[in-house]
N, C-alpha and C. Protein backbone atom coordinates (compact mmCIF):
# COMPACT_ATOMS: atom_id res chain seq x y z
N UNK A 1 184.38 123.98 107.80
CA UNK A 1 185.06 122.76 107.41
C UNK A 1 186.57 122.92 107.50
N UNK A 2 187.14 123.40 107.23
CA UNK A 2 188.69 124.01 106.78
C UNK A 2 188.85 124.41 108.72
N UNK A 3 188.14 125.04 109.05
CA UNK A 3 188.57 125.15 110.54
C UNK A 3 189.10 123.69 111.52
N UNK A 4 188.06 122.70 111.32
CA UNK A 4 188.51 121.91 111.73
C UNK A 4 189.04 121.27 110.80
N UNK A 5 189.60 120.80 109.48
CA UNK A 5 190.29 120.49 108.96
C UNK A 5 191.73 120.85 109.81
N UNK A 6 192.08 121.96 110.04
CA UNK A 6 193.14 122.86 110.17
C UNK A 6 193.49 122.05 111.87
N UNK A 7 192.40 122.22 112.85
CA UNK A 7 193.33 121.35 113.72
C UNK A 7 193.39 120.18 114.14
N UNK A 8 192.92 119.55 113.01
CA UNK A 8 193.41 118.23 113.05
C UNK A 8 195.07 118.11 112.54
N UNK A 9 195.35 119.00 111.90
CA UNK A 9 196.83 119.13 111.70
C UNK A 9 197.81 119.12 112.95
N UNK A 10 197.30 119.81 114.18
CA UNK A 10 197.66 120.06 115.08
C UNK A 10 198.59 118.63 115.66
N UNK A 11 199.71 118.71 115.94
CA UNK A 11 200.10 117.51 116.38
C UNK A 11 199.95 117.51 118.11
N UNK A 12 200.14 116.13 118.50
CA UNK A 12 199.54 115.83 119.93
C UNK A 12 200.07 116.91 120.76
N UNK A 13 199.70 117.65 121.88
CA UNK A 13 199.67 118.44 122.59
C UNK A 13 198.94 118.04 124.14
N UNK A 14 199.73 117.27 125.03
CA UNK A 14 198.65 117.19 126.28
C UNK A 14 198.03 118.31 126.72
N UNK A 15 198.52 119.39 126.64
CA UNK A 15 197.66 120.96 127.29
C UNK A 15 196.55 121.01 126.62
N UNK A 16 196.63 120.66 125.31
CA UNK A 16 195.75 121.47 124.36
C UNK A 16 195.24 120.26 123.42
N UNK A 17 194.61 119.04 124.22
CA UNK A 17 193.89 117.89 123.33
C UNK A 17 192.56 118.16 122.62
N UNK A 18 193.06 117.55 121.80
CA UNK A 18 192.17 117.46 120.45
C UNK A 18 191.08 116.41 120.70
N UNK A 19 189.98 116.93 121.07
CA UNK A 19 188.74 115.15 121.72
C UNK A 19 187.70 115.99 120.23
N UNK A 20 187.21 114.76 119.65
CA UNK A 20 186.12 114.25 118.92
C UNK A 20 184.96 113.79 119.97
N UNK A 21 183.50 114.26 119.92
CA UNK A 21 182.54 113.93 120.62
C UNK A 21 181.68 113.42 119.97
N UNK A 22 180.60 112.26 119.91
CA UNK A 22 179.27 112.12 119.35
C UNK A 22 178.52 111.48 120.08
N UNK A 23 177.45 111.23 119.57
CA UNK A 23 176.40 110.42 120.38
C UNK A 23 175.69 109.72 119.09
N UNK A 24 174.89 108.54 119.91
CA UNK A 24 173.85 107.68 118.74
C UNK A 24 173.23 106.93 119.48
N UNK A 25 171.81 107.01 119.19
CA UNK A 25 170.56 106.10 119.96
C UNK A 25 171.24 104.64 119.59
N UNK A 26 170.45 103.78 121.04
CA UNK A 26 170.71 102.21 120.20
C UNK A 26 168.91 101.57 120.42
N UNK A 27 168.66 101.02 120.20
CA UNK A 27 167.48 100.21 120.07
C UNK A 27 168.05 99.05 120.81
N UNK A 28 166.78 98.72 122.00
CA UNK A 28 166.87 97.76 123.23
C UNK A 28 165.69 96.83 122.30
N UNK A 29 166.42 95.39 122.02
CA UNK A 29 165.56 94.37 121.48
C UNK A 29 165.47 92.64 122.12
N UNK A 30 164.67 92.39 122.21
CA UNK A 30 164.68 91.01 123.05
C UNK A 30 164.48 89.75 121.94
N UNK A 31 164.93 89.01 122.09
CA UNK A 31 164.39 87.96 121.38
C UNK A 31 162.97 86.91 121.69
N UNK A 32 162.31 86.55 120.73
CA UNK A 32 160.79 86.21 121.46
C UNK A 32 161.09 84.57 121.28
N UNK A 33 161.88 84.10 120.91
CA UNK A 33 162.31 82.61 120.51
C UNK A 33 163.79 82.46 121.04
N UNK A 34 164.20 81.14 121.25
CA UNK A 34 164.97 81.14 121.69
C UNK A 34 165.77 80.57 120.26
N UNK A 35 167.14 81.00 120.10
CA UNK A 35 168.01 80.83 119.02
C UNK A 35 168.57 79.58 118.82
N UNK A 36 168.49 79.15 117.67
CA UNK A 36 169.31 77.41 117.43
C UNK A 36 170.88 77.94 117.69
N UNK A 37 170.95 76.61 118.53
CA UNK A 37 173.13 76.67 118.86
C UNK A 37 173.72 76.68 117.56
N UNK A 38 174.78 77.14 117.20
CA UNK A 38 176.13 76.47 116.46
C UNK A 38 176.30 75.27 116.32
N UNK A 39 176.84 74.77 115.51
CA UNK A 39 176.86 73.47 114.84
C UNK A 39 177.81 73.06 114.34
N UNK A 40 178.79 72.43 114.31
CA UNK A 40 179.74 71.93 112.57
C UNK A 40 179.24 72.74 111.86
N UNK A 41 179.72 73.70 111.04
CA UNK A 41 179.84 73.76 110.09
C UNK A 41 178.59 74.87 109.94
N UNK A 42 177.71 75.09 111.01
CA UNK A 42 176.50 76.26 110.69
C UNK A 42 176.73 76.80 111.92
N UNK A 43 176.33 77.66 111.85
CA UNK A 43 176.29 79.27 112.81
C UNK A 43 174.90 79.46 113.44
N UNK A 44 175.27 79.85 114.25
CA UNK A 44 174.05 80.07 115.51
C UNK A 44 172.59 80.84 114.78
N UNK A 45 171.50 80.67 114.48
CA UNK A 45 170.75 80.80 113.92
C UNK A 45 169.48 81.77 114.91
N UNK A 46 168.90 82.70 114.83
CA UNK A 46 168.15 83.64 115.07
C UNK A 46 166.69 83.65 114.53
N UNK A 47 165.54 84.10 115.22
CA UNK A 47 164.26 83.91 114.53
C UNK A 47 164.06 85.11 114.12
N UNK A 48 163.23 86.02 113.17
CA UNK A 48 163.66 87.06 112.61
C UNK A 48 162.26 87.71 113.29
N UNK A 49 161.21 87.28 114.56
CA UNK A 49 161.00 87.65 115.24
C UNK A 49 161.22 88.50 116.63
N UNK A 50 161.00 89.80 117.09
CA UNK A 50 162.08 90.17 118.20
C UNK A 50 160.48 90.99 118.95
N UNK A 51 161.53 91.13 120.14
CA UNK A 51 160.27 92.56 120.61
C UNK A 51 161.40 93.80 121.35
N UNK A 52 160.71 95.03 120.78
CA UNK A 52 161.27 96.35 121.73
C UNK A 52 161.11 96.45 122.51
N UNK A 53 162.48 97.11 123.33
CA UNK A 53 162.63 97.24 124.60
C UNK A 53 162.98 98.56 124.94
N UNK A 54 162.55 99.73 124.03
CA UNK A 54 162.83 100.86 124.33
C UNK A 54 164.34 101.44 123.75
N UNK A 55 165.09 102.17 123.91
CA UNK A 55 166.32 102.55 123.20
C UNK A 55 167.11 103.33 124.76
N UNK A 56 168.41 103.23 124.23
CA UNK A 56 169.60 104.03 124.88
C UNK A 56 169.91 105.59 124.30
N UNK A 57 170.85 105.71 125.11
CA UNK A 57 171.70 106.64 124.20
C UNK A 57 173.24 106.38 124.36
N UNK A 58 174.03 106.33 123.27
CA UNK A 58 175.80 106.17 123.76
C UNK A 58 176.37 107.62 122.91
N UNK A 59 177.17 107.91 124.16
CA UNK A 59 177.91 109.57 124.11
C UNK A 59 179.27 108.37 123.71
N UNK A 60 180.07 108.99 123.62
CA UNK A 60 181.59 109.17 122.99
C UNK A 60 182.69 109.67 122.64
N UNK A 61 183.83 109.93 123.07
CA UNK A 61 184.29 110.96 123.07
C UNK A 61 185.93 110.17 123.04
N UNK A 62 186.78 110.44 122.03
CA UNK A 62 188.09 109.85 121.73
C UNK A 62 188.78 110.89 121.11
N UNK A 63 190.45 110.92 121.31
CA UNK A 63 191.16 111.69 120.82
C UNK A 63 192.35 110.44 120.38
N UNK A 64 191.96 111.14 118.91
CA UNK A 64 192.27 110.46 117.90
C UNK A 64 194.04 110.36 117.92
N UNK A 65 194.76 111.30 118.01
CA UNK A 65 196.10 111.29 118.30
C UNK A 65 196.59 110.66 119.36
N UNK A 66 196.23 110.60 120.12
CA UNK A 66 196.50 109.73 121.48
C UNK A 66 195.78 108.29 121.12
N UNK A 67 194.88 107.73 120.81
CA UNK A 67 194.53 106.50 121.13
C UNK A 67 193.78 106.17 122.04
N UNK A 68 192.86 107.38 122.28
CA UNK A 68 192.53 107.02 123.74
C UNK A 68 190.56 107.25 123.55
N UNK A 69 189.55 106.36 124.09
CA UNK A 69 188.42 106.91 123.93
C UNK A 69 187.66 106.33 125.37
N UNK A 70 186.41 107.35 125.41
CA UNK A 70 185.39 107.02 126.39
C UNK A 70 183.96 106.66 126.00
N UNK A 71 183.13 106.34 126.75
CA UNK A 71 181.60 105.65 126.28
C UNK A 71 180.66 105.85 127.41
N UNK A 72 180.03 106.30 127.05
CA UNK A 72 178.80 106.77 127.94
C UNK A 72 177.69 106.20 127.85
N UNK A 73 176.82 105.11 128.59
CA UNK A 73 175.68 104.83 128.24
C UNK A 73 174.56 105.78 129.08
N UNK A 74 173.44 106.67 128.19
CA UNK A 74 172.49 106.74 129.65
C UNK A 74 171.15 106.48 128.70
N UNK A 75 169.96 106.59 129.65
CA UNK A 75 168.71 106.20 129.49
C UNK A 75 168.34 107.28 128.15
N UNK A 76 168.71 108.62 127.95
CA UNK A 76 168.09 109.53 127.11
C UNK A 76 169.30 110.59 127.29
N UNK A 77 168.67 111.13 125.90
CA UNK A 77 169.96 111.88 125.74
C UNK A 77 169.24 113.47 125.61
N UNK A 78 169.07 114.33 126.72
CA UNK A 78 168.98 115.23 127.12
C UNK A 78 169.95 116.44 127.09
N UNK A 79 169.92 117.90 127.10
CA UNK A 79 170.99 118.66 127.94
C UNK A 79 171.63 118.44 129.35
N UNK A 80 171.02 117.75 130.29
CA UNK A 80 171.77 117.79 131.50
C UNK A 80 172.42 116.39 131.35
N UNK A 81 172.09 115.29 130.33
CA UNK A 81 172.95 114.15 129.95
C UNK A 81 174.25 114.79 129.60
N UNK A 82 174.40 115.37 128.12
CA UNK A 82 175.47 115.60 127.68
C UNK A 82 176.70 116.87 128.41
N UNK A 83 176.16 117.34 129.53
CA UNK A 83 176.69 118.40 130.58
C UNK A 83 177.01 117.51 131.25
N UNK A 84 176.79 116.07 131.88
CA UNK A 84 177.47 115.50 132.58
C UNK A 84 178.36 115.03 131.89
N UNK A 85 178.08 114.30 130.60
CA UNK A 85 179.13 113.89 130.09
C UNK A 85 180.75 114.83 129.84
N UNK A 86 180.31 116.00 129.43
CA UNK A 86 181.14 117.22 129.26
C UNK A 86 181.91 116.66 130.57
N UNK A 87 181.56 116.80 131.89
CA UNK A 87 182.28 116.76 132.72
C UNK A 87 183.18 115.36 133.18
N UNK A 88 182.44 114.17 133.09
CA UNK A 88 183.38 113.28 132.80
C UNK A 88 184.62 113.19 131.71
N UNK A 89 184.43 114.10 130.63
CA UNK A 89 185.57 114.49 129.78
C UNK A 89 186.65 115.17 130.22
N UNK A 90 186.18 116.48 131.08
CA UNK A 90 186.85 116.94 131.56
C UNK A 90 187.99 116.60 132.99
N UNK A 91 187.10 115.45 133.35
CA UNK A 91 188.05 114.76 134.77
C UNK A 91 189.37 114.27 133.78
N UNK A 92 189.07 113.50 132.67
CA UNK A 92 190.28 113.04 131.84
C UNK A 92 191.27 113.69 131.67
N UNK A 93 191.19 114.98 131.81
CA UNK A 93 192.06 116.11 131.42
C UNK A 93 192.43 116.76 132.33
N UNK A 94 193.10 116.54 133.64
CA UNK A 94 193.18 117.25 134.31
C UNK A 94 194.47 118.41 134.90
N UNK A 95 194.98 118.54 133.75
CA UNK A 95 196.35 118.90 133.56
C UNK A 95 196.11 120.02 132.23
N UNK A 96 194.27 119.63 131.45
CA UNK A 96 194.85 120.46 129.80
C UNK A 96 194.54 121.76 130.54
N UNK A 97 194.98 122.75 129.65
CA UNK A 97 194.58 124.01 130.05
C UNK A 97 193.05 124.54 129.15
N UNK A 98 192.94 123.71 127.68
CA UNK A 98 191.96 123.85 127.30
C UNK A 98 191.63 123.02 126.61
N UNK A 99 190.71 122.32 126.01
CA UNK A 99 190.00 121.18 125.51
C UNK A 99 189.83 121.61 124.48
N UNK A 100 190.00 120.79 123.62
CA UNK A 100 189.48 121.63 121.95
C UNK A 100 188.79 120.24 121.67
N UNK A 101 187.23 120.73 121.58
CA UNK A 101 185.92 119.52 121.38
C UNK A 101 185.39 119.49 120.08
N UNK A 102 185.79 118.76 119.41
CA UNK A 102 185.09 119.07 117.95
C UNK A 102 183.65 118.11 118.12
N UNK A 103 182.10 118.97 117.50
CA UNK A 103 181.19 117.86 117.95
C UNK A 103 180.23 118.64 116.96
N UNK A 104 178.94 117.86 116.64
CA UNK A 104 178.24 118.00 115.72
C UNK A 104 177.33 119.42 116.48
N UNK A 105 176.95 120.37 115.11
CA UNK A 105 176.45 121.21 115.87
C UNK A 105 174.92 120.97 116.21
N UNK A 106 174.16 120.28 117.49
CA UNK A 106 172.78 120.31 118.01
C UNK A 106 172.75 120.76 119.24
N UNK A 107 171.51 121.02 118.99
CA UNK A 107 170.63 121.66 120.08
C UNK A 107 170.91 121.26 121.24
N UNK A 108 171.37 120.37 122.10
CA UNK A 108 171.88 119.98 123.16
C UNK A 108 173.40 120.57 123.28
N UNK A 109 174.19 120.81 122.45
CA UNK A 109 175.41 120.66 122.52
C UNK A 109 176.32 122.36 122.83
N UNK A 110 175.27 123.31 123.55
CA UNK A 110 175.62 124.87 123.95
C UNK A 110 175.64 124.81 125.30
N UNK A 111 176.24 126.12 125.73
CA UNK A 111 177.21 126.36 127.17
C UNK A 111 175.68 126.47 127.72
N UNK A 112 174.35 126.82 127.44
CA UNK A 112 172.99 126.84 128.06
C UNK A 112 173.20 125.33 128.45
N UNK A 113 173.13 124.87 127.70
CA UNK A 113 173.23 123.47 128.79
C UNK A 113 173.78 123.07 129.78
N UNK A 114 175.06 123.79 130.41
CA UNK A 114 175.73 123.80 131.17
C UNK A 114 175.08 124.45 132.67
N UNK A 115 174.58 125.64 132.12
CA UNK A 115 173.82 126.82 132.73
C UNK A 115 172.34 125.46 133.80
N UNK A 116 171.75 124.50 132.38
CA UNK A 116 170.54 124.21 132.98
C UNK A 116 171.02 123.20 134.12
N UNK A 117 172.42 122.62 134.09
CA UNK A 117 172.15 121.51 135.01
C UNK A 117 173.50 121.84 136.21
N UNK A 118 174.60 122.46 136.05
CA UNK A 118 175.44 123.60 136.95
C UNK A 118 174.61 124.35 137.99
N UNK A 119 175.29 124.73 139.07
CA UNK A 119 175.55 126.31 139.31
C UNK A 119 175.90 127.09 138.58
N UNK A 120 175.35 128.68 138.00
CA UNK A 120 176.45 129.15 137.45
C UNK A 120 178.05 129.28 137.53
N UNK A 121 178.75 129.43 138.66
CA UNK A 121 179.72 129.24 139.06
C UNK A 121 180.79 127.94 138.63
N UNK A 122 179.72 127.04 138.56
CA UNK A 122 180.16 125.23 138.30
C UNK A 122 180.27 125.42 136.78
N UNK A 123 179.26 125.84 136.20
CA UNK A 123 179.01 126.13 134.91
C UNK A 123 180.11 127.13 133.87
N UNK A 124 180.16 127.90 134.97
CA UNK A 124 181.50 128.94 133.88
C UNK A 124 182.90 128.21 134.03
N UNK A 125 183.19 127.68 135.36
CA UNK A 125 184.14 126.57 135.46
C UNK A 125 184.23 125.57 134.03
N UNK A 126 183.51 124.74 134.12
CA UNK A 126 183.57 123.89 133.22
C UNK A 126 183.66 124.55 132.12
N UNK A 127 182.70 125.23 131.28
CA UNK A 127 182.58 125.99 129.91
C UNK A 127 184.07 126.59 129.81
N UNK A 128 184.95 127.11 130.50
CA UNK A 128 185.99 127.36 130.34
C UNK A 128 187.15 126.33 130.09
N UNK A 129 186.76 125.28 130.73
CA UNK A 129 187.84 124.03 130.30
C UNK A 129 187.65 123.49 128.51
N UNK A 130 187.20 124.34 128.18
CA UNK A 130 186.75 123.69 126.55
C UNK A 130 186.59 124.64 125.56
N UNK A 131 187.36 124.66 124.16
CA UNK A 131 186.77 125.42 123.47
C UNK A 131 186.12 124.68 122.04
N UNK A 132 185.26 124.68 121.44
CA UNK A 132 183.86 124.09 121.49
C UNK A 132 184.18 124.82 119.71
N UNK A 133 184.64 123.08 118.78
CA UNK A 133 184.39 123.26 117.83
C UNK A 133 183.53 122.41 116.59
N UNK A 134 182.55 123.10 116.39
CA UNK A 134 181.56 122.79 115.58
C UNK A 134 181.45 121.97 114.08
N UNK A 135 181.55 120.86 114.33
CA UNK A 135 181.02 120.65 112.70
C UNK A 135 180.12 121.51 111.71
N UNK A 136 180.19 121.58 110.05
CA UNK A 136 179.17 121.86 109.65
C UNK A 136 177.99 121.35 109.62
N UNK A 137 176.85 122.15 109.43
CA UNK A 137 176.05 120.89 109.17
C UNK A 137 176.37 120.23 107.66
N UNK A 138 175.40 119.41 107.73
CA UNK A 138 175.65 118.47 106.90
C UNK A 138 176.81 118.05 106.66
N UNK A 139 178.38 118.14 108.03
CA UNK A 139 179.49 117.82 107.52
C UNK A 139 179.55 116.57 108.99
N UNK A 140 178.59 116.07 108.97
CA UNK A 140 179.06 115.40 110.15
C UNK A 140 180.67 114.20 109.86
N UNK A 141 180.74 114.15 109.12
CA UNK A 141 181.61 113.04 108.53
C UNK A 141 183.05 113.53 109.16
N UNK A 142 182.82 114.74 109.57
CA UNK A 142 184.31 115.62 109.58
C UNK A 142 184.31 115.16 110.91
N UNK A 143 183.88 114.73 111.73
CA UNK A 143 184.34 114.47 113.35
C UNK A 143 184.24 112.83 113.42
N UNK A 144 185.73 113.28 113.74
CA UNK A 144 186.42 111.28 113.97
C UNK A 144 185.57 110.17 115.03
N UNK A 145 184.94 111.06 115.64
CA UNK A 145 184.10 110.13 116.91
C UNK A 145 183.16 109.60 116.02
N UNK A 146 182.91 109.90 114.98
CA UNK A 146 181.86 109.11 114.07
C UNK A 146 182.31 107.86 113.38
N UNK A 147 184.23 107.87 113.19
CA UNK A 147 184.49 106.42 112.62
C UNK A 147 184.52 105.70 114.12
N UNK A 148 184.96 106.15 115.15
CA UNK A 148 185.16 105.34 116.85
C UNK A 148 183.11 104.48 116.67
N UNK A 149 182.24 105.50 116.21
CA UNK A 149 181.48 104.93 117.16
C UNK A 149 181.04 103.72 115.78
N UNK A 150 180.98 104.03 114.72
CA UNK A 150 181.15 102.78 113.59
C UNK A 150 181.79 101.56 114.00
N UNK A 151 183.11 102.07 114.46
CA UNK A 151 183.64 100.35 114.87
C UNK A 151 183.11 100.13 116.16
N UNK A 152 182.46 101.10 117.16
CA UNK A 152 181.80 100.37 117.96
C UNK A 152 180.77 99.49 117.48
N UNK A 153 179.89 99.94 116.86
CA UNK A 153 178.53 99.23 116.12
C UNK A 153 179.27 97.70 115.62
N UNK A 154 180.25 97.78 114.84
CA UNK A 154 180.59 96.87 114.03
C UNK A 154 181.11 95.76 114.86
N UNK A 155 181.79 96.16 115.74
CA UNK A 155 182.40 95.05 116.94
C UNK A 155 181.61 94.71 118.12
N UNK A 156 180.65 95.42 118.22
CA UNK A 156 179.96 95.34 119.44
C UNK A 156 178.57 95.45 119.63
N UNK A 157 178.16 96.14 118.65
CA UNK A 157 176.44 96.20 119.33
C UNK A 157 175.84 95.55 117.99
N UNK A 158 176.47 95.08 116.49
CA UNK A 158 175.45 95.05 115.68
C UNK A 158 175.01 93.78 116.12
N UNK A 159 173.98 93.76 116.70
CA UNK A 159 172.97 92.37 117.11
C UNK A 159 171.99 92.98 118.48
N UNK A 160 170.96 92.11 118.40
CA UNK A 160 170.08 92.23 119.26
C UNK A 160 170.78 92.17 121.02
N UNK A 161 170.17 93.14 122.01
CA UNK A 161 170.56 93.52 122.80
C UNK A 161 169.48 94.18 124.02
N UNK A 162 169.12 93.18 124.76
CA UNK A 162 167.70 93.46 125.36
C UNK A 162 167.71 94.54 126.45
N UNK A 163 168.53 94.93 127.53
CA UNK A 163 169.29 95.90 128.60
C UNK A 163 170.17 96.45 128.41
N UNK A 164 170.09 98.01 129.16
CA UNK A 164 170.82 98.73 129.00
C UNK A 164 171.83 98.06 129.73
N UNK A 165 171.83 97.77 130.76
CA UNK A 165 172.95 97.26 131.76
C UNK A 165 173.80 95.98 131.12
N UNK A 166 172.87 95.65 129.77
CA UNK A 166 173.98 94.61 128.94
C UNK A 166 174.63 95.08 128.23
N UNK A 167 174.34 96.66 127.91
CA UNK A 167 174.81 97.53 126.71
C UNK A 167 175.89 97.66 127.19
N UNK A 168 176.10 98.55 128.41
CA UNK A 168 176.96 99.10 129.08
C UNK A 168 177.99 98.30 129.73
N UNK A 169 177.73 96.63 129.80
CA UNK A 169 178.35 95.96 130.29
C UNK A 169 179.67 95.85 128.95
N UNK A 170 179.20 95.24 127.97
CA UNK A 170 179.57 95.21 126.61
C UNK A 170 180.59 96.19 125.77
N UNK A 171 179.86 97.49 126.30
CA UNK A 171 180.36 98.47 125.57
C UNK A 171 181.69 98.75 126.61
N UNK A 172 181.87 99.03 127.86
CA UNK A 172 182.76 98.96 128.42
C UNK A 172 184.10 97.92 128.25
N UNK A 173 183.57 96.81 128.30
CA UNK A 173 184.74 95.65 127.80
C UNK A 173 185.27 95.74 126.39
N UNK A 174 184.81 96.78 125.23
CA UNK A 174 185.00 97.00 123.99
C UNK A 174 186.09 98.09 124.41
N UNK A 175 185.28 98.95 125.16
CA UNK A 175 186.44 100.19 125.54
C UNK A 175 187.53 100.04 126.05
N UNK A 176 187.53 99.11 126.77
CA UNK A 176 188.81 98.93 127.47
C UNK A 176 189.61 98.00 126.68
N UNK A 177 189.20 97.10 125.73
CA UNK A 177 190.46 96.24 124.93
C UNK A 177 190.87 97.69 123.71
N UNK A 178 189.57 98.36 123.36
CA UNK A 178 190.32 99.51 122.19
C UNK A 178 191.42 100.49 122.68
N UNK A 179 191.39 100.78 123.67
CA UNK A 179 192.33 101.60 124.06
C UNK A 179 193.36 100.55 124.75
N UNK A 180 193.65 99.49 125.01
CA UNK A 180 194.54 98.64 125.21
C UNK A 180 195.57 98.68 123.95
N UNK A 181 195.18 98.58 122.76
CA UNK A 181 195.49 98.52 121.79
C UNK A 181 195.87 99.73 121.11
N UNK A 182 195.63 100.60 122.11
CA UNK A 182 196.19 102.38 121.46
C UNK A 182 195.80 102.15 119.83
N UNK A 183 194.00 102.24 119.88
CA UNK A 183 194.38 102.10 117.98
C UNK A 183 193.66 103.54 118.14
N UNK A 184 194.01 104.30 117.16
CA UNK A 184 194.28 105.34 116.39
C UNK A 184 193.81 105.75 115.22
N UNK A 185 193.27 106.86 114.77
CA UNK A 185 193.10 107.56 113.78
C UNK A 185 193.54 108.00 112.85
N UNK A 186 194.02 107.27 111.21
CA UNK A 186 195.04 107.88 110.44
C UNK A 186 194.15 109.17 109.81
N UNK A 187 193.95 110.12 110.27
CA UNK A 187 192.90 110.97 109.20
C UNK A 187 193.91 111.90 108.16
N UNK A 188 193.90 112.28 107.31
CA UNK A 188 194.52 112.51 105.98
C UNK A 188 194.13 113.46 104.99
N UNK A 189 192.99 113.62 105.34
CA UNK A 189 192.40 114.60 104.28
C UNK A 189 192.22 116.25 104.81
N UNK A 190 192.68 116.77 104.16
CA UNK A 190 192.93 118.62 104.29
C UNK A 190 192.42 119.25 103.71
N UNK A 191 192.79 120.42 104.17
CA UNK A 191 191.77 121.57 103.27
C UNK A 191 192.34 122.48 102.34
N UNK A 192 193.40 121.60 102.27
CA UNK A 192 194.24 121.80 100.58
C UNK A 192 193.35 120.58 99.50
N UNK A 193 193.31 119.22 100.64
CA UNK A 193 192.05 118.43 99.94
C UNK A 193 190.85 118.85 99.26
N UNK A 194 190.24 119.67 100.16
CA UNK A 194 189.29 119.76 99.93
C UNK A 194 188.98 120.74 98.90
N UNK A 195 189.91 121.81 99.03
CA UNK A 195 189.32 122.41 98.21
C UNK A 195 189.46 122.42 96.46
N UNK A 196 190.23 121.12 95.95
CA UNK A 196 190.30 120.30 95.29
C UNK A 196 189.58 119.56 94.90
N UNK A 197 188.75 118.55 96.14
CA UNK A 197 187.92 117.28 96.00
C UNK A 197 186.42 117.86 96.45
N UNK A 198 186.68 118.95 97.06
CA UNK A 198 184.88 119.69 97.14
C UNK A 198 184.78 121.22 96.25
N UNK A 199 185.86 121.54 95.50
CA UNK A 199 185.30 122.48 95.08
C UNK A 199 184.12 122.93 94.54
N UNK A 200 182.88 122.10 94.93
CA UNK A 200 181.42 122.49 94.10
C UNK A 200 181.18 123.36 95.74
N UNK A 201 181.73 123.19 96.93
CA UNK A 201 181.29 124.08 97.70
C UNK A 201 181.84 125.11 98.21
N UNK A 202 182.55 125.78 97.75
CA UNK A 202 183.40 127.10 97.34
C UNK A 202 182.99 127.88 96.34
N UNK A 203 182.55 129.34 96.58
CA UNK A 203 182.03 130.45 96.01
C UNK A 203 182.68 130.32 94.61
N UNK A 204 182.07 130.97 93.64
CA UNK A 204 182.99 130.81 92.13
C UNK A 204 183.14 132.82 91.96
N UNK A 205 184.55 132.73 92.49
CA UNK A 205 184.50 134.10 91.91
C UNK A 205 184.68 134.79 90.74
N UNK A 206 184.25 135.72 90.22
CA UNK A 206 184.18 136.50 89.07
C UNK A 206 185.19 137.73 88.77
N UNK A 207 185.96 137.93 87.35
CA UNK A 207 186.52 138.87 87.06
C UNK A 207 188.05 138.81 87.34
């Protein structure tokens, strides 16, 4: 926790950017009725009937000091998904000397993944453009791509959404007015914070 606490302190650095990564399923839903219009004075009305259409996956990846984020839609979220994505991160950067990735620690998210869908050669390439820092568990809260992908939900997907290709249509036009707007991450809390406001998870030493 305190590790990445610590470089989030880090102030902006193009060599050495600070990217937040996450991902989150969405649920593909159709409507089985067709919805009453808007009205004077009433709002477009919905039947609380729907049918599934299977789910997505959206990757994500924003650096919070800069203002700047990306969105990934694919069908499933695999190791050779999130190895491509890695690498679309990395085209962004093509000047850093090293990537500092803060991302939740799962099973998809190790340099083996790199290995399964690379050359090795391609693979040590890339794995070297990044150094690869871990949330705790149970600390997912600590990686900022988790408030990015909240206001995605909130501005953009909370409602029914039958295609991926509507997802992606959507989610793109979200991406591109948020980073129009260079909005930004005030994050604030330290690990002078913390160890203040969490001390129940700090050893109690004796003597």
């Amino acid at each position: 926790m305190e590790r990445v606490l610590d470089i989030y302190k880090r102030p902006l650095n193009p060599l050495y950017p600070v990217v937040c990564m996450d991902e989150s399923p969405k649920q593909l839903i159709a409507e089985t009725r067709n919805a009453v219009p808007a009205s004077p004075g009433q709002p477009a009305r919905y039947d609380y009937e729907y049918r599934r259409c299977g789910t997505c996956n959206i990757f994500l990846a924003s650096e919070p000091l800069a203002g700047k984020r990306m969105v990934k839609i694919t069908e499933h979220r695999t190791k050779q998904d999130w190895a491509l994505f890695l690498q679309d991160i990395a085209e962004q950067y093509p000047e850093a000397e090293k990537i500092v990735l803060v991302m939740d620690n799962l099973n998809t998210h190790t340099p083996g993944s790199l290995y399964e869908t690379y050359s090795p050669e391609e693979a040590k390439t890339l794995w070297d453009r990044f150094e690869f820092i871990y949330a705790p568990k149970h600390g997912s809260w600590l990686n900022m791509a988790e408030i990015e992908l909240s206001v995605l939900t909130r501005q953009c997907l909370s409602r029914r959404i039958e295609t991926i290709e509507e997802v992606r249509m959507e989610v793109k036009a979200w991406e591109n007015a948020r980073n129009n707007k260079n909005a930004k991450v005030n994050w604030q809390f330290t690990a002078e914070d913390a160890r203040i406001k969490l001390v129940r998870l700090y050893p109690t030493l004796e003597g």
